[in-house]
Every structure is written in C-alpha cells, then in structure tokens.
C-alpha atoms as a PDB file:
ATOM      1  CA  UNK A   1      94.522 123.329  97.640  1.00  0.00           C
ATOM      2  CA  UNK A   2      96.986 121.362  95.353  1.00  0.00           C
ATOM      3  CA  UNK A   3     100.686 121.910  96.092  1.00  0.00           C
ATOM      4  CA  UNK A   4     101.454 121.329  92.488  1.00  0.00           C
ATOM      5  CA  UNK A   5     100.152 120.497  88.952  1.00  0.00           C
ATOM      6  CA  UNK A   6     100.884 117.674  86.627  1.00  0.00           C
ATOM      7  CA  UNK A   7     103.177 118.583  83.753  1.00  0.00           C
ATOM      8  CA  UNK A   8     104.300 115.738  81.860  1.00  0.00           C
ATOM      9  CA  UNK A   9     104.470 111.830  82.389  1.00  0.00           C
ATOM     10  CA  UNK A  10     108.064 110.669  81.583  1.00  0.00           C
ATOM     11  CA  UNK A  11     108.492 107.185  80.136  1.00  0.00           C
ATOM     12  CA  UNK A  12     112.071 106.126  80.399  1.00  0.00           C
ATOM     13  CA  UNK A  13     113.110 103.555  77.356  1.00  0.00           C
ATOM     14  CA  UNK A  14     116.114 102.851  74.983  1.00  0.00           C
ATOM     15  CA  UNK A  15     115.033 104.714  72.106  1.00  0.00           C
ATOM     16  CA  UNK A  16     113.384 108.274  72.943  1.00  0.00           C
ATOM     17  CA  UNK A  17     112.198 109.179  69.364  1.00  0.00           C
ATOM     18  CA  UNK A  18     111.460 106.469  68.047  1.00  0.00           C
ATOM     19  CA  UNK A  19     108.603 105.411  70.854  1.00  0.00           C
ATOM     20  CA  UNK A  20     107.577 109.191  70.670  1.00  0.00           C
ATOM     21  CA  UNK A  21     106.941 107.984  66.797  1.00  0.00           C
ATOM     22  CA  UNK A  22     104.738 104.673  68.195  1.00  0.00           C
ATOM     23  CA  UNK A  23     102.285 107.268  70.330  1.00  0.00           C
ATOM     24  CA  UNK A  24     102.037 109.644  68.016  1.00  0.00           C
ATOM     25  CA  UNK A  25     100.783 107.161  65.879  1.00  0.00           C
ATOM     26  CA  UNK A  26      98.508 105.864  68.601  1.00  0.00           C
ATOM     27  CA  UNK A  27      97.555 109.696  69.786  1.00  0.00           C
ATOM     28  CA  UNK A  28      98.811 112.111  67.086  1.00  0.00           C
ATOM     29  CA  UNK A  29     100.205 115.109  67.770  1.00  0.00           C
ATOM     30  CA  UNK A  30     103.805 116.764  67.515  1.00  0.00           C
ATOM     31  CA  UNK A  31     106.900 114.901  68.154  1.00  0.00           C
ATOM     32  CA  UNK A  32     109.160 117.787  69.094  1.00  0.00           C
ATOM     33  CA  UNK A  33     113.236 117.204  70.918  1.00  0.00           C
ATOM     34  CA  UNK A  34     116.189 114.944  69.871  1.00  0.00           C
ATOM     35  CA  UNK A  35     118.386 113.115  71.959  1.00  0.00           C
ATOM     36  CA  UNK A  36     118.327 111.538  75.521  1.00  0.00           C
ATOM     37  CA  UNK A  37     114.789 113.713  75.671  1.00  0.00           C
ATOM     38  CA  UNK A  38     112.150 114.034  73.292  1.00  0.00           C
ATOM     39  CA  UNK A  39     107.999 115.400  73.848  1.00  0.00           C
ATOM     40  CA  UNK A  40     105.117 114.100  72.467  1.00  0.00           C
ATOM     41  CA  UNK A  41     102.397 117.166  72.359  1.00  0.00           C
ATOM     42  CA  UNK A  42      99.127 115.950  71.981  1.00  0.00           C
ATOM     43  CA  UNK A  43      95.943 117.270  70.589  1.00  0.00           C
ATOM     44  CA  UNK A  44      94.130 119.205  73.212  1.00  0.00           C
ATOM     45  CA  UNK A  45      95.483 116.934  75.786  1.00  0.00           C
ATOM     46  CA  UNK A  46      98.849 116.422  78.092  1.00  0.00           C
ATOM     47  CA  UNK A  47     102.287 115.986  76.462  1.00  0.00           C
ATOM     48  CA  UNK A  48     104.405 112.550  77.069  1.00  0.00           C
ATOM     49  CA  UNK A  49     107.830 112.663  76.936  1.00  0.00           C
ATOM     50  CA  UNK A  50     110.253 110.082  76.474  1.00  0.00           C
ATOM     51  CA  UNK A  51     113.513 109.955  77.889  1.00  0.00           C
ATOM     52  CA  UNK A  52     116.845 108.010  77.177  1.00  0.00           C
ATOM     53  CA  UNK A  53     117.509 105.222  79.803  1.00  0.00           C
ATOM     54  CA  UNK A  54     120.582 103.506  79.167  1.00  0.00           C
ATOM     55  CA  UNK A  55     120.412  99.536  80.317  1.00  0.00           C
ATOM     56  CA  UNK A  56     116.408 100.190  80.102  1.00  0.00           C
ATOM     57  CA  UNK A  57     114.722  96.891  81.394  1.00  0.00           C
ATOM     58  CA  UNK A  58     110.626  96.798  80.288  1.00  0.00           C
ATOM     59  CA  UNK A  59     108.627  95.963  83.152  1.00  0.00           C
ATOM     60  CA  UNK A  60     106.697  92.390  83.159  1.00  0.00           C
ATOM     61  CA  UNK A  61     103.382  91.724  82.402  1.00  0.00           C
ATOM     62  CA  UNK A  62     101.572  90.326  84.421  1.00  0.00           C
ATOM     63  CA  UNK A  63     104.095  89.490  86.552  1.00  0.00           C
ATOM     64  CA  UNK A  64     103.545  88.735  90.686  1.00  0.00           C
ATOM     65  CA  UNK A  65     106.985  89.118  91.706  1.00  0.00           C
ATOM     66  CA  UNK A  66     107.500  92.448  90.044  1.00  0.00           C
ATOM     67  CA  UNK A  67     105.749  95.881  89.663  1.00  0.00           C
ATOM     68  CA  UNK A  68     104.363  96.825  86.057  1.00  0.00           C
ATOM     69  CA  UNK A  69     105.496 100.407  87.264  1.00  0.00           C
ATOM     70  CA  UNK A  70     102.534 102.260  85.586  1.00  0.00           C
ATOM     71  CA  UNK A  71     100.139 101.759  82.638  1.00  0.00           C
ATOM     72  CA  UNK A  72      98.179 103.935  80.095  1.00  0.00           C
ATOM     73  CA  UNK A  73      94.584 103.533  79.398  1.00  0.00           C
ATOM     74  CA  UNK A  74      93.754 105.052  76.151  1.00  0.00           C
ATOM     75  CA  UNK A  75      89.792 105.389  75.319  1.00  0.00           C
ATOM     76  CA  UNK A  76      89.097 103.736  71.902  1.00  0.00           C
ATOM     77  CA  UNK A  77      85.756 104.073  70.519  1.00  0.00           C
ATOM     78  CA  UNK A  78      86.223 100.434  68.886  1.00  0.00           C
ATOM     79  CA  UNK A  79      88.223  97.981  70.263  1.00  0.00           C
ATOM     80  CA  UNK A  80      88.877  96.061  67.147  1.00  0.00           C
ATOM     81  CA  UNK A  81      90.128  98.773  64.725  1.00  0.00           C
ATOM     82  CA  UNK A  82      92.361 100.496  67.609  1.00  0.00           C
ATOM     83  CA  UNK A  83      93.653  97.032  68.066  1.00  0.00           C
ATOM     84  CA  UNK A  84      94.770  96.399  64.466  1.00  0.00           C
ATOM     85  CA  UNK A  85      96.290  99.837  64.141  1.00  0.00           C
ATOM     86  CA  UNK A  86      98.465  99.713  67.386  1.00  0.00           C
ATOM     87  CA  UNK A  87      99.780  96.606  66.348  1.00  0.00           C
ATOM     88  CA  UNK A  88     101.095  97.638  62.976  1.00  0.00           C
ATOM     89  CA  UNK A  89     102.495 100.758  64.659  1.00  0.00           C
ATOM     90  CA  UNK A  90     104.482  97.849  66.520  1.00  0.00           C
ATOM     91  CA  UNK A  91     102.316  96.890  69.465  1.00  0.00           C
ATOM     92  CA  UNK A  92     102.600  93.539  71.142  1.00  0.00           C
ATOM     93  CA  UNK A  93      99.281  91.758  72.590  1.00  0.00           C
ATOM     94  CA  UNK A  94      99.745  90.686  76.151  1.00  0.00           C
ATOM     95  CA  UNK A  95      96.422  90.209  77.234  1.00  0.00           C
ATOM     96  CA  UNK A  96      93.744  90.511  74.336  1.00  0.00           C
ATOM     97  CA  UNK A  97      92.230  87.105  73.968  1.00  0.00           C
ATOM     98  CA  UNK A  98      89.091  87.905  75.984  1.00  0.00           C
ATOM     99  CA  UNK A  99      86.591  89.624  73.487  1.00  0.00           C
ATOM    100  CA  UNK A 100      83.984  90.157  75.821  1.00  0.00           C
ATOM    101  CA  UNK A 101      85.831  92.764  78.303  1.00  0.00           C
ATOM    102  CA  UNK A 102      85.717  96.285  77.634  1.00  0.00           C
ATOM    103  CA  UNK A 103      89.579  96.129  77.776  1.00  0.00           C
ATOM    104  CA  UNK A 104      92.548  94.931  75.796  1.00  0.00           C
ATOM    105  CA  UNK A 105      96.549  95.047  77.504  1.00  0.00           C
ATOM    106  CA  UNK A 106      99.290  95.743  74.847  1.00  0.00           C
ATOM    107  CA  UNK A 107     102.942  96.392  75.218  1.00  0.00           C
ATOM    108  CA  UNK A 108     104.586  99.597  73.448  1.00  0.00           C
ATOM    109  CA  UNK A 109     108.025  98.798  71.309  1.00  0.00           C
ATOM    110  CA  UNK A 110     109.827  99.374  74.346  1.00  0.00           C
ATOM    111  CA  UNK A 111     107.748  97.354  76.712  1.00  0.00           C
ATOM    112  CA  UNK A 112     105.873  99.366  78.283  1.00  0.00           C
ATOM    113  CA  UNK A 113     101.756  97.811  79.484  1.00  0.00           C
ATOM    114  CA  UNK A 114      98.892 100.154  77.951  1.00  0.00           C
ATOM    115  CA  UNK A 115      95.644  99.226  77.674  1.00  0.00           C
ATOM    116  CA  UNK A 116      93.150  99.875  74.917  1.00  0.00           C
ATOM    117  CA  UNK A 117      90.290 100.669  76.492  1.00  0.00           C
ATOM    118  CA  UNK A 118      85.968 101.368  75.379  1.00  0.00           C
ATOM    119  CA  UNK A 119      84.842 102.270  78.049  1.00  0.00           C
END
C-alpha cells in the first residue's frame, strides 16, 4: 500500500513563468499562478510547477563530478519535428548529434536536461 501519491514535480529556476511558457509550448496546457510559484496543468496528464529560486544554478550536463538532479523524458512521435519546435521555443541541444538513437538530450531556458524521446 502506497503511503502517498505524487502531486506535482517542482522545478526550481530564475524565472517561474516564463519556463512555465517554454513547457507549455513543449506540452500545452494551462499556465495558471504569478510570482515565486506558478503551475503548468497539462492535458490529461500531471501538472509541473515552477518555482522562484533566487541564485538558481542549472545543473551540468553531462557532467561526472556533479549530479544532473533529475531529467524529463517526453515521448515524441518524431524526433526531428519535436526537435525543431523545442528549439525555437528556446531549447538548447546538449546531446543530439547521434541520429540513430531513439533519444535526443536538450536543456530548457533555465538549464534544466530533458530528453526528447520515440520510444
């Protein structure tokens, strides 16, 4: 029996709305709050919210010496087109040279690893 349920994953960063802006544009859905906190509710799926972190550091990628501190992997059903529209949302490639994987690592505008992935 689970002592609890998941209710929303929290992504700290310097700018709460507008990163809520970049996944909405990856995900859709309703950017909802103002301020240090704002929520991302998604189609059919869980919310993300975003909150203010004042001196916010992004995490490295890939990086031995220091954690990535979590990831997203979003399911595209083409690698190609998801990767030209996360980038003019304001994505950054970090690992997407390799064509032939099923997988593609980006950073958000705040720094943050996701990967695009069809699989």
């Amino acid at each position: 029996m689970a002592i609890a349920e998941l209710g929303v994953v929290v992504l700290d960063c310097p700018d709460p709305r507008a990163l809520a802006g970049f996944y909405a544009g990856v995900l859709g859905g309703s950017v909802e709050g103002e301020g240090d906190w704002v929520d991302l509710r998604t189609p059919g799926g869980p919310s993300l919210a975003f909150q203010a972190a004042p001196g916010f550091v992004p995490p490295k990628w890939p990086a031995p010496d220091a954690s990535q501190q979590f990831h997203l992997d979003l399911t595209v059903e083409d690698l190609d087109a998801a990767e030209k529209e996360v980038l003019a949302l304001g994505a950054k490639p970090l690992d997407a040279e390799d064509r032939s994987r099923t997988f593609r690592v980006y950073a958000d505008p705040a720094g943050h690893p996701f990967c695009l992935c069809a699989c």
